[in-house]
N, C-alpha and C. Protein backbone atom coordinates (compact mmCIF):
# COMPACT_ATOMS: atom_id res chain seq x y z
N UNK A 1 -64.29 5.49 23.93
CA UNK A 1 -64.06 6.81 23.36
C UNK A 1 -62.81 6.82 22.48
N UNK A 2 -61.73 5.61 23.10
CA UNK A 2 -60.46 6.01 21.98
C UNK A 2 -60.82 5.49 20.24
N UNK A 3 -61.32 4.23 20.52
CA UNK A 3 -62.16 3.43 19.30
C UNK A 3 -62.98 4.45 18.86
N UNK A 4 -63.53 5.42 19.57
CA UNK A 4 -64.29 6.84 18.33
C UNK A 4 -63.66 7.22 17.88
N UNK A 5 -62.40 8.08 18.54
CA UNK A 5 -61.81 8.88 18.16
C UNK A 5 -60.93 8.65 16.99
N UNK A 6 -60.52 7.24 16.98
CA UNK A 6 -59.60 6.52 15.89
C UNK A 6 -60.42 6.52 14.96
N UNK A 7 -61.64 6.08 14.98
CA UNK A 7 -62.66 5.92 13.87
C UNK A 7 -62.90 7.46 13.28
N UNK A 8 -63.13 8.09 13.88
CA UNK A 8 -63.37 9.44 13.49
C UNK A 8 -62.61 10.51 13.48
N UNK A 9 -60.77 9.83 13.50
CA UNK A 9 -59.74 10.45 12.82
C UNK A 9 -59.39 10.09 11.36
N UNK A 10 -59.89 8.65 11.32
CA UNK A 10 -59.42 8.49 10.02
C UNK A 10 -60.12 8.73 8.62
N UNK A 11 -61.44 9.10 8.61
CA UNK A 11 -61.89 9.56 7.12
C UNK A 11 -61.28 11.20 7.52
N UNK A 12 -60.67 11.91 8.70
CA UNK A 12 -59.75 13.38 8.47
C UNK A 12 -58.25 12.75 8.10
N UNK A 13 -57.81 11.67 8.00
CA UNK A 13 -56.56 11.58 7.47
C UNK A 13 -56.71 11.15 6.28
N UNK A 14 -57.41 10.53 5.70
CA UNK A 14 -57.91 10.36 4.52
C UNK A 14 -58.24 11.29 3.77
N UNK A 15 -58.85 11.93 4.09
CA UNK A 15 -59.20 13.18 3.95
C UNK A 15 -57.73 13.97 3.61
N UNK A 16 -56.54 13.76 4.39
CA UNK A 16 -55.77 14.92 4.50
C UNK A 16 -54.89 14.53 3.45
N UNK A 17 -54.89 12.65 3.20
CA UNK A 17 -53.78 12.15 2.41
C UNK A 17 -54.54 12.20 1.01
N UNK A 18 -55.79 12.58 1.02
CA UNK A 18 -56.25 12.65 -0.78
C UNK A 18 -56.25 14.20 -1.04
N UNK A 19 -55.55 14.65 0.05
CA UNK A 19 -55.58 16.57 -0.51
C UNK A 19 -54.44 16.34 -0.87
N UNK A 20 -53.41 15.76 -0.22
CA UNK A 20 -52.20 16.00 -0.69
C UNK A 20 -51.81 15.35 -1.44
N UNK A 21 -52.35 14.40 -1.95
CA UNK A 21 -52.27 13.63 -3.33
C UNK A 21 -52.97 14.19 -4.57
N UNK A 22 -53.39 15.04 -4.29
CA UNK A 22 -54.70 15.99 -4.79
C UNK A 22 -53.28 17.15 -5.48
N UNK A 23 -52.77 17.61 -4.41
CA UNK A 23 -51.68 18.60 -4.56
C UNK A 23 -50.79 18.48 -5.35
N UNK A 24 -50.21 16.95 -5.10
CA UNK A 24 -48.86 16.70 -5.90
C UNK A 24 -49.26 16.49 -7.35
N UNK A 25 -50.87 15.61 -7.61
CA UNK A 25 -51.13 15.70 -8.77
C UNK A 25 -51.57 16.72 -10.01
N UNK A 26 -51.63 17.69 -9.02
CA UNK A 26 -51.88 19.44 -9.30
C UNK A 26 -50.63 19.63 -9.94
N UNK A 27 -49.70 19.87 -9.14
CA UNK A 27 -48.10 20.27 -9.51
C UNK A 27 -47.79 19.54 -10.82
N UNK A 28 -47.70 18.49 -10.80
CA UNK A 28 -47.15 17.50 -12.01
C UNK A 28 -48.11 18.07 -13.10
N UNK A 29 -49.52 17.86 -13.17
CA UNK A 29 -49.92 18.32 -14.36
C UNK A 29 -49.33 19.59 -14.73
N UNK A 30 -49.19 20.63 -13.93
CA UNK A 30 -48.83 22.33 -14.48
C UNK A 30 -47.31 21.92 -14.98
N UNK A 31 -46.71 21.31 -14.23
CA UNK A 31 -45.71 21.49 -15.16
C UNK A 31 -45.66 20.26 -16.20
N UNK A 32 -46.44 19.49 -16.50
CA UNK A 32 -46.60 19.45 -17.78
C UNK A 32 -46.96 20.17 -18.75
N UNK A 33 -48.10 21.03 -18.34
CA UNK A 33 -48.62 21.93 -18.91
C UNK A 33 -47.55 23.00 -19.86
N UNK A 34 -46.77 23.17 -18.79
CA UNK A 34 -45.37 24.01 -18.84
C UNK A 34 -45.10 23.30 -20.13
N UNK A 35 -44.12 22.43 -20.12
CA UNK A 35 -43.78 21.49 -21.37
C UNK A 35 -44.72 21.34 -22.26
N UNK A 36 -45.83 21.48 -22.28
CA UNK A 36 -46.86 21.38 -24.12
C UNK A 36 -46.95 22.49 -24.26
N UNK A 37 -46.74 23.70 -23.44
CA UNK A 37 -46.51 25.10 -23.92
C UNK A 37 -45.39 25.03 -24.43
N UNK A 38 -44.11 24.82 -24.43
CA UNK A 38 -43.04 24.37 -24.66
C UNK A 38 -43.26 24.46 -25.66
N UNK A 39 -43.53 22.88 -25.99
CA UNK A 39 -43.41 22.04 -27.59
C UNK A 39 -44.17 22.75 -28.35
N UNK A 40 -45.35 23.52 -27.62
CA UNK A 40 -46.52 24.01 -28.85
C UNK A 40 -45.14 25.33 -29.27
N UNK A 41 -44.75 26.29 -28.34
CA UNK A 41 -43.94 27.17 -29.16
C UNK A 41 -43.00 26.72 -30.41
N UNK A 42 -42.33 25.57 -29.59
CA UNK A 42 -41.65 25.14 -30.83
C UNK A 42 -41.84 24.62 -31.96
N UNK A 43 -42.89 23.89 -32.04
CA UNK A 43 -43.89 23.28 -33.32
C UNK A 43 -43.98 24.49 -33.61
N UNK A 44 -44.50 25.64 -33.32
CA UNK A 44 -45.14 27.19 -33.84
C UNK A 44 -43.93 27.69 -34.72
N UNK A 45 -42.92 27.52 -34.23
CA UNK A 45 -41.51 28.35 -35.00
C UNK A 45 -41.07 27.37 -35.84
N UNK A 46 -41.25 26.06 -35.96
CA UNK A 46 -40.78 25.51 -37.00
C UNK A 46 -41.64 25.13 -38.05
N UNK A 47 -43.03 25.11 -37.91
CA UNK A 47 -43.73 25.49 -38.59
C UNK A 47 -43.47 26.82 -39.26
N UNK A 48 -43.40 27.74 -39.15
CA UNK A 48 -43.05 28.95 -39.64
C UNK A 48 -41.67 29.09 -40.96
N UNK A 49 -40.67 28.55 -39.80
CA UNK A 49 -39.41 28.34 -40.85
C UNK A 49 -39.94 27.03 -41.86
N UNK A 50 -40.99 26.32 -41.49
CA UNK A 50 -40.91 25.62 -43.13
C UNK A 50 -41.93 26.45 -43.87
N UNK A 51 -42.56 27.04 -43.65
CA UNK A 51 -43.60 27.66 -44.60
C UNK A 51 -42.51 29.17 -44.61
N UNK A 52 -41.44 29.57 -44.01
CA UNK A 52 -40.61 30.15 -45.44
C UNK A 52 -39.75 29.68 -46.38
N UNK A 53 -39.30 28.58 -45.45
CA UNK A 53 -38.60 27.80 -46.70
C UNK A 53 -39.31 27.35 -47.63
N UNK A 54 -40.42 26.86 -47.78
CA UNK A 54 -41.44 26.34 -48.60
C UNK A 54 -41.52 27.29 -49.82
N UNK A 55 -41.77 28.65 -49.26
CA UNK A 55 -42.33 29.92 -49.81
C UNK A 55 -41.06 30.24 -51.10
N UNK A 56 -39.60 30.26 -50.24
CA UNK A 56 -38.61 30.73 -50.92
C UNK A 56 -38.54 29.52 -52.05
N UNK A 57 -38.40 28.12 -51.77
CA UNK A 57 -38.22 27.48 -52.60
C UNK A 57 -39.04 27.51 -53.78
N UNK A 58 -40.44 27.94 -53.29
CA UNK A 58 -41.60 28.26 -54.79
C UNK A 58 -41.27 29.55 -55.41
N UNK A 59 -40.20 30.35 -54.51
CA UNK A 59 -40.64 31.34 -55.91
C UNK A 59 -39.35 31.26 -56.44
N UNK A 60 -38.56 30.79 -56.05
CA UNK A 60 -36.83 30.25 -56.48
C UNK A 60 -37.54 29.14 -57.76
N UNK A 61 -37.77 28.21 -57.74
CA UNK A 61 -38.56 27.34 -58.83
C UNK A 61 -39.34 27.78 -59.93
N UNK A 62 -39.97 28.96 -59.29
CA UNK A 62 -41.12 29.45 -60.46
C UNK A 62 -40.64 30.18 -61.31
N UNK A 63 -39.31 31.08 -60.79
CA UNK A 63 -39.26 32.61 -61.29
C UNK A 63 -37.52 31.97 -62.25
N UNK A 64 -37.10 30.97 -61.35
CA UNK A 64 -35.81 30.15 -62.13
C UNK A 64 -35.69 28.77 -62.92
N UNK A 65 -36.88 28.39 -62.92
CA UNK A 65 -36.76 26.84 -63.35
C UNK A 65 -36.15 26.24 -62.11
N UNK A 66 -36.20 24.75 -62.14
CA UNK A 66 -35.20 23.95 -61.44
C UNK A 66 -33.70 23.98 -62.22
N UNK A 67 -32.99 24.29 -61.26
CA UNK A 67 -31.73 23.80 -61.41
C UNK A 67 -30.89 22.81 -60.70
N UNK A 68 -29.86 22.77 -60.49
CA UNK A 68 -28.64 21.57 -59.55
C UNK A 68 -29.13 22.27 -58.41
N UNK A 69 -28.48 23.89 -58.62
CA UNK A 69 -28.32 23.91 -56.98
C UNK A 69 -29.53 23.99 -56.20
N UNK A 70 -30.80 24.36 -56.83
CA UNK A 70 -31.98 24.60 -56.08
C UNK A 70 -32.33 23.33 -55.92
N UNK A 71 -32.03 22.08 -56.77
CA UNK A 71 -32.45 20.74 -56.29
C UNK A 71 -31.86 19.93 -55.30
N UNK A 72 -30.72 20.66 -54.75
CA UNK A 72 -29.34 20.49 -54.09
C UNK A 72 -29.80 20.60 -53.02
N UNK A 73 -30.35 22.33 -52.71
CA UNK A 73 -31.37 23.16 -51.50
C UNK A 73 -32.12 22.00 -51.39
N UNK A 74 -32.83 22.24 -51.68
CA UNK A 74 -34.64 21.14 -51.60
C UNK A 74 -33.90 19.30 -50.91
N UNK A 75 -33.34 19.72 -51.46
CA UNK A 75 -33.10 17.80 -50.48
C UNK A 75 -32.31 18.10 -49.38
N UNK A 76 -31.33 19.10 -49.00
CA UNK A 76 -30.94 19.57 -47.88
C UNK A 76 -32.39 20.10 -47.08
N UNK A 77 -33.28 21.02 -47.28
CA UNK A 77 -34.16 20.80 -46.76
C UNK A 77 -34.72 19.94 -46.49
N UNK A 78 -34.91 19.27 -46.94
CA UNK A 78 -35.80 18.01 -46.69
C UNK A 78 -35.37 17.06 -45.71
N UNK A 79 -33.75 17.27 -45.68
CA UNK A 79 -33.02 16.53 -44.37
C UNK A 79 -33.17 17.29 -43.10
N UNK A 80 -33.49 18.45 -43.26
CA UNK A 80 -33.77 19.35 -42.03
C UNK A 80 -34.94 19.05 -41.54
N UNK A 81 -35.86 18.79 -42.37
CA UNK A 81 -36.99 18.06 -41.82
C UNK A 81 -36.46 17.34 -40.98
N UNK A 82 -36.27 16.20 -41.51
CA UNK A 82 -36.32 14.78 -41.27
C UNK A 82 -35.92 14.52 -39.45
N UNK A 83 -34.82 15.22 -39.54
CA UNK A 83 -34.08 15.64 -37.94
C UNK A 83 -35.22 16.41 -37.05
N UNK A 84 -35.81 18.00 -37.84
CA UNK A 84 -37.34 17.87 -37.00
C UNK A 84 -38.05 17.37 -36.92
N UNK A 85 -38.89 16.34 -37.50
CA UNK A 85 -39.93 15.53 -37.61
C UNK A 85 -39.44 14.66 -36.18
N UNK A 86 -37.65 14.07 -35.93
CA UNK A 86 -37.30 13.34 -34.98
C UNK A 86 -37.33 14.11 -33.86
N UNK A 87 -37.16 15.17 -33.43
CA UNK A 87 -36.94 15.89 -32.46
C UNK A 87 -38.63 16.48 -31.86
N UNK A 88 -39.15 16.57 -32.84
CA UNK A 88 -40.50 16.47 -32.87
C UNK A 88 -41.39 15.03 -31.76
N UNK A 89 -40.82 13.78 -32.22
CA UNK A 89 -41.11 12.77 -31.95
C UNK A 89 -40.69 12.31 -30.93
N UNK A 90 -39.28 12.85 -30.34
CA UNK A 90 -39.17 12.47 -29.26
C UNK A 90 -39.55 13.79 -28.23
N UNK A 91 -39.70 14.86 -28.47
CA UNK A 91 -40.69 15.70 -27.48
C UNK A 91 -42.30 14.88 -27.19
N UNK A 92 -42.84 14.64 -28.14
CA UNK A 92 -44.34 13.95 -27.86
C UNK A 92 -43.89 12.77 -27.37
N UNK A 93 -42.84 12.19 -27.13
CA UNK A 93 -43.08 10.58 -26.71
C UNK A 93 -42.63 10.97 -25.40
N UNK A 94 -41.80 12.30 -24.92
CA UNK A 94 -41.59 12.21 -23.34
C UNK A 94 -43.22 12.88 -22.62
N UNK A 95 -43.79 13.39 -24.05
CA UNK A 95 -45.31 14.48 -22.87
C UNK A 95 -46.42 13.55 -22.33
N UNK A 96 -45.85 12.35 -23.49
CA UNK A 96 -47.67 11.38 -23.77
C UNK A 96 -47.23 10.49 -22.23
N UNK A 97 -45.94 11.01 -21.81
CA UNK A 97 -45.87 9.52 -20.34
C UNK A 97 -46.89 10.33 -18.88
N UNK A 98 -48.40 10.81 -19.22
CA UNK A 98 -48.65 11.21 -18.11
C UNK A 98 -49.14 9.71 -17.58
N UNK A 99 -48.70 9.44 -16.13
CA UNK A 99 -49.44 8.25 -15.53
C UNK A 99 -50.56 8.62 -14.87
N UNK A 100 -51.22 7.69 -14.30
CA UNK A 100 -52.66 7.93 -14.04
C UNK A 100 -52.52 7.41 -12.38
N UNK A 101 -52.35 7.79 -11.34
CA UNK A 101 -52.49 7.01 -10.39
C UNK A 101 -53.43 7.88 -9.48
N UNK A 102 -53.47 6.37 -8.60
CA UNK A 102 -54.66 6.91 -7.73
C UNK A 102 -54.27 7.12 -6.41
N UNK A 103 -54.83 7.59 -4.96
CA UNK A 103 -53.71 7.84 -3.60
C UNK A 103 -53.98 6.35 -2.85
């Protein structure tokens, strides 16, 4: 009877250790989840500020010609990129580390 009982405790601990592996892998995804909500807001707002900067610089160009200082602007922008595009890159390189394991 103890040889049953061992036998027929362990697919319930198995059982109990793939719920709770079940659980923890629950948790970790949401708050990843958390974080690509994150990044998506922030991609959303900086997207935004370049399509006004974009906007201002076309009608600054159209309505003035190019000049120094608007060509001055435009490559200072363009360095503002450059720093988001990085900040950008290292948000996606910490989201893409989901591991895959098994219990």
């Amino acid at each position: 009877k103890d040889t049953e009982m061992k036998t027929a405790g362990e697919p319930v601990l198995n059982l109990g250790q793939t719920l709770e592996w079940l659980r923890r892998e629950l948790s970790e995804m949401q708050i990843q989840d958390q974080h690509l909500l994150l990044t998506l807001r922030h991609l959303h707002g900086v997207l935004e500020e370049l399509r006004t900067q974009t906007a201002q610089w076309e009608d600054g160009r159209s309505s003035e010609g190019t000049s120094p200082i608007r060509g001055r602007a435009g490559s200072e922008s363009r360095g503002c990129q450059t720093v988001t595009s990085r900040r950008l890159a290292q948000l996606l390189k910490g989201e893409e580390s989901r591991r895959s394991s098994l219990p």
